[in-house]
C-alpha atoms as a PDB file:
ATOM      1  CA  UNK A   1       0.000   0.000   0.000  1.00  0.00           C
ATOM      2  CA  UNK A   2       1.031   3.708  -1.229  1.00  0.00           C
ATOM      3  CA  UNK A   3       2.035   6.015   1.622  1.00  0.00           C
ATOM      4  CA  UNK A   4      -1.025   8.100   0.863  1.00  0.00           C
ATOM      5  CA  UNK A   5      -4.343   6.253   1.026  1.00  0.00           C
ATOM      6  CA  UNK A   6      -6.992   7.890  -1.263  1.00  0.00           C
ATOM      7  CA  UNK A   7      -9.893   5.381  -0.538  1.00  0.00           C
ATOM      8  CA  UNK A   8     -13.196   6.479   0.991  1.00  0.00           C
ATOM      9  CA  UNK A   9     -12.637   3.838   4.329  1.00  0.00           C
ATOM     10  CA  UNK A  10     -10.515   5.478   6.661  1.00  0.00           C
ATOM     11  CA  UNK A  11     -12.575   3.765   9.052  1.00  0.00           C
ATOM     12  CA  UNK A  12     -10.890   0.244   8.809  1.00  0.00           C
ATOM     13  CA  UNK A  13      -7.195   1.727   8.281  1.00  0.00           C
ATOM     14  CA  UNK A  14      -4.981   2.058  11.210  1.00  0.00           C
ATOM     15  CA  UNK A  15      -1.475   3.479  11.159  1.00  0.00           C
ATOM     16  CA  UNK A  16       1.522   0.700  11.531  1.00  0.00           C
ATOM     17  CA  UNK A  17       4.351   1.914  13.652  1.00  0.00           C
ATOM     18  CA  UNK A  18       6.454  -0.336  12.006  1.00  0.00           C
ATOM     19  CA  UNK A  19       5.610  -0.041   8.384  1.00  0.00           C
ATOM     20  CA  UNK A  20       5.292   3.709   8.854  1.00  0.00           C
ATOM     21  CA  UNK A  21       2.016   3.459   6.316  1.00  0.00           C
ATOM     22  CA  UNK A  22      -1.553   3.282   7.312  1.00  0.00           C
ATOM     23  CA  UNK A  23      -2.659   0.047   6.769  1.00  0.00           C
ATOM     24  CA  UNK A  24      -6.543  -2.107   6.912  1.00  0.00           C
ATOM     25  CA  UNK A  25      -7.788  -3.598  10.014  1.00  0.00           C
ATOM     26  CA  UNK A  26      -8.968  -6.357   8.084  1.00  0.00           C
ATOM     27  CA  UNK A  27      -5.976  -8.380   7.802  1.00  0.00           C
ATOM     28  CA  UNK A  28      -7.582 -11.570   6.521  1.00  0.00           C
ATOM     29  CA  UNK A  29     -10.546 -12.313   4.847  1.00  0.00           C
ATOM     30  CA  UNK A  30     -13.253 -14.273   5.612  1.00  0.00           C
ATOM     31  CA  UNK A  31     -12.902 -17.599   3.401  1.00  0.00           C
ATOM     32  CA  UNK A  32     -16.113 -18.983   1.962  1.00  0.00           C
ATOM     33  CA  UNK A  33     -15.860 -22.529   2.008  1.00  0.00           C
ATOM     34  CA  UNK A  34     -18.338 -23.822  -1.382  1.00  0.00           C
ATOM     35  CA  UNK A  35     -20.178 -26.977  -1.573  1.00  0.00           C
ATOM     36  CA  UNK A  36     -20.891 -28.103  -4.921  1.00  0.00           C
ATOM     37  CA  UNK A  37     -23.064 -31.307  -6.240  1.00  0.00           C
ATOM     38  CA  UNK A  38     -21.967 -34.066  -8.936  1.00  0.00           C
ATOM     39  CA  UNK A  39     -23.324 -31.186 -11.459  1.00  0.00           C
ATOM     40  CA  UNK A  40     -21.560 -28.378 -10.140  1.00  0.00           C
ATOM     41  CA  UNK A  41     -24.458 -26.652  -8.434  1.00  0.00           C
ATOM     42  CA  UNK A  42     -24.133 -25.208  -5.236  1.00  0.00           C
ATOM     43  CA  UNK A  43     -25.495 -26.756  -1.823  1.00  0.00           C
ATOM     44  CA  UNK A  44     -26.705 -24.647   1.199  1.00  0.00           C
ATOM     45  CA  UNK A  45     -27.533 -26.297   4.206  1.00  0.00           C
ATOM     46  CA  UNK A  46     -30.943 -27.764   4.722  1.00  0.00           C
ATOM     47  CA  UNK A  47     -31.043 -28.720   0.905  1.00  0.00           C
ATOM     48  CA  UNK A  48     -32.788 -32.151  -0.693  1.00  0.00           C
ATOM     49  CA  UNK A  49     -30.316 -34.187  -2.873  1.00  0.00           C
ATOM     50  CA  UNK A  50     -30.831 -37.504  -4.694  1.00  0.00           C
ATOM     51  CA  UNK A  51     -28.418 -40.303  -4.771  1.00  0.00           C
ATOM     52  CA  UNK A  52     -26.739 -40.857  -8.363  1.00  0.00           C
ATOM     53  CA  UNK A  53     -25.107 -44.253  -7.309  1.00  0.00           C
ATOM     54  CA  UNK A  54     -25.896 -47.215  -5.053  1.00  0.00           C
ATOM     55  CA  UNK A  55     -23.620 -46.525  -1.683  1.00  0.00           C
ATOM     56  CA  UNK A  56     -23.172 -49.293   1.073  1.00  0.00           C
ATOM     57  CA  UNK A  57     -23.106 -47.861   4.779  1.00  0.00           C
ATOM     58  CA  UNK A  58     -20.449 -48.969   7.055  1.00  0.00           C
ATOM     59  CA  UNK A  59     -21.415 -50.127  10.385  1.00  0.00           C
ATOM     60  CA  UNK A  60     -25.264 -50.190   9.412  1.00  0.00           C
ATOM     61  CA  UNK A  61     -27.519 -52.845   7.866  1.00  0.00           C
ATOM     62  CA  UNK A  62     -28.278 -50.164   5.025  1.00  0.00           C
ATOM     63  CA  UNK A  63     -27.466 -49.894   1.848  1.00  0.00           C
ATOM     64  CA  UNK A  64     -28.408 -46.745  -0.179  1.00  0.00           C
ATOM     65  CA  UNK A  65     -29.890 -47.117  -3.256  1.00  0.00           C
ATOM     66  CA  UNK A  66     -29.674 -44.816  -6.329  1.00  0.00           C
ATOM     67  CA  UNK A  67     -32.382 -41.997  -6.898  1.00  0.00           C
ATOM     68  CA  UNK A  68     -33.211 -42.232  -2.507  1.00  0.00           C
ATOM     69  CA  UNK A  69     -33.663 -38.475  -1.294  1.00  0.00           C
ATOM     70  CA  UNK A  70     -31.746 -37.189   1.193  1.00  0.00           C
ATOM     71  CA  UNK A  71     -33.634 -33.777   3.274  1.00  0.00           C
ATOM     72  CA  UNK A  72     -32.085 -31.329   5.580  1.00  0.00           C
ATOM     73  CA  UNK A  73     -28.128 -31.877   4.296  1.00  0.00           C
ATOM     74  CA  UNK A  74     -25.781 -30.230   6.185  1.00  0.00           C
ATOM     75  CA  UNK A  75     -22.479 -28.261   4.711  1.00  0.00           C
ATOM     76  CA  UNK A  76     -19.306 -28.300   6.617  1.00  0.00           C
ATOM     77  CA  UNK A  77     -15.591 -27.066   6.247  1.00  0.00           C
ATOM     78  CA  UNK A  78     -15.361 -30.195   3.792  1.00  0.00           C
ATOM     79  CA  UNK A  79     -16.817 -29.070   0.293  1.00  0.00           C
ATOM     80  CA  UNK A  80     -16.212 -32.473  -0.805  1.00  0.00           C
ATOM     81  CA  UNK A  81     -18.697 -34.025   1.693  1.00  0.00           C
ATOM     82  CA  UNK A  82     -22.433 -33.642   3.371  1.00  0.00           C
ATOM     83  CA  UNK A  83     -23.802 -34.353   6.111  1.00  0.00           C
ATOM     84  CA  UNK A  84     -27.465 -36.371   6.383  1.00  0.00           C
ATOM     85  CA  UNK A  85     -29.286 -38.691   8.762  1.00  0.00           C
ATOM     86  CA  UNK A  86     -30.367 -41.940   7.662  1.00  0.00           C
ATOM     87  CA  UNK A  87     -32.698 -43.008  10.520  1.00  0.00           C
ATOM     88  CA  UNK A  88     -31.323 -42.223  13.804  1.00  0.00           C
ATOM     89  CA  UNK A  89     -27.003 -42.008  12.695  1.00  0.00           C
ATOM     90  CA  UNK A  90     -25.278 -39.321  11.088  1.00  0.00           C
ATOM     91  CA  UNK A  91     -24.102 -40.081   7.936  1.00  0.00           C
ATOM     92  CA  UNK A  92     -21.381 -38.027   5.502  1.00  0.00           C
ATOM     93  CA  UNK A  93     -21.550 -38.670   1.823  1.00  0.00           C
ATOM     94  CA  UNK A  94     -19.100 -37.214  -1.185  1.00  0.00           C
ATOM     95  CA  UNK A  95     -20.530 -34.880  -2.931  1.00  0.00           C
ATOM     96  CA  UNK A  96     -19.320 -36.235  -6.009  1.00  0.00           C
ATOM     97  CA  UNK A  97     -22.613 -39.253  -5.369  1.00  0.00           C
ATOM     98  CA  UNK A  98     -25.517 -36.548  -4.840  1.00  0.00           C
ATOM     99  CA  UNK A  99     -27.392 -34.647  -7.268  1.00  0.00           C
ATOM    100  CA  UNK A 100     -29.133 -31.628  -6.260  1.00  0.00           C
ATOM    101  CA  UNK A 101     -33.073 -31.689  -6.572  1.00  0.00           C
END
């Protein structure tokens, strides 16, 4: 940054001993973590997906078949997986197997 700010936001600019410069009190930005289906769209929590392959669940009696809905997903800092209850148990999922309804 130039020794002379001209921007409007003096609000969120602070001067840095150090540097000798004013500087923003934002030093890092927020990073959006996105979730995206087998077709590229985006998923939000709380969003119904369909099953594009037949998945077998470890440690239950259940196997998933293709075309099944899943309601109320959940997002999480993984884009590559979701989060859905089958019955009672948490289950996570890759992305890459749902489908976006």
């Amino acid at each position: 940054m130039s020794e002379y700010y001209d921007g409007d936001d003096w609000d969120n600019m602070e001067w840095d001993e150090i540097k000798g410069e004013f500087v923003s009190k934002i030093s890092e930005k927020e990073e959006v973590i996105i979730t995206k289906d087998s077709n590229g769209v985006v998923l939000e929590n709380g969003d119904t997906v369909i099953l594009t392959r037949d998945l077998d669940v470890k440690g239950v009696a259940i196997s998933m078949k293709r075309g099944d809905k899943l309601k109320k997903i959940r997002t999480g800092d993984d884009p590559e997986l979701v989060e859905c209850k089958i019955g009672k148990k948490g289950v996570y999922i890759k992305t890459c197997f749902v489908k976006k309804i």
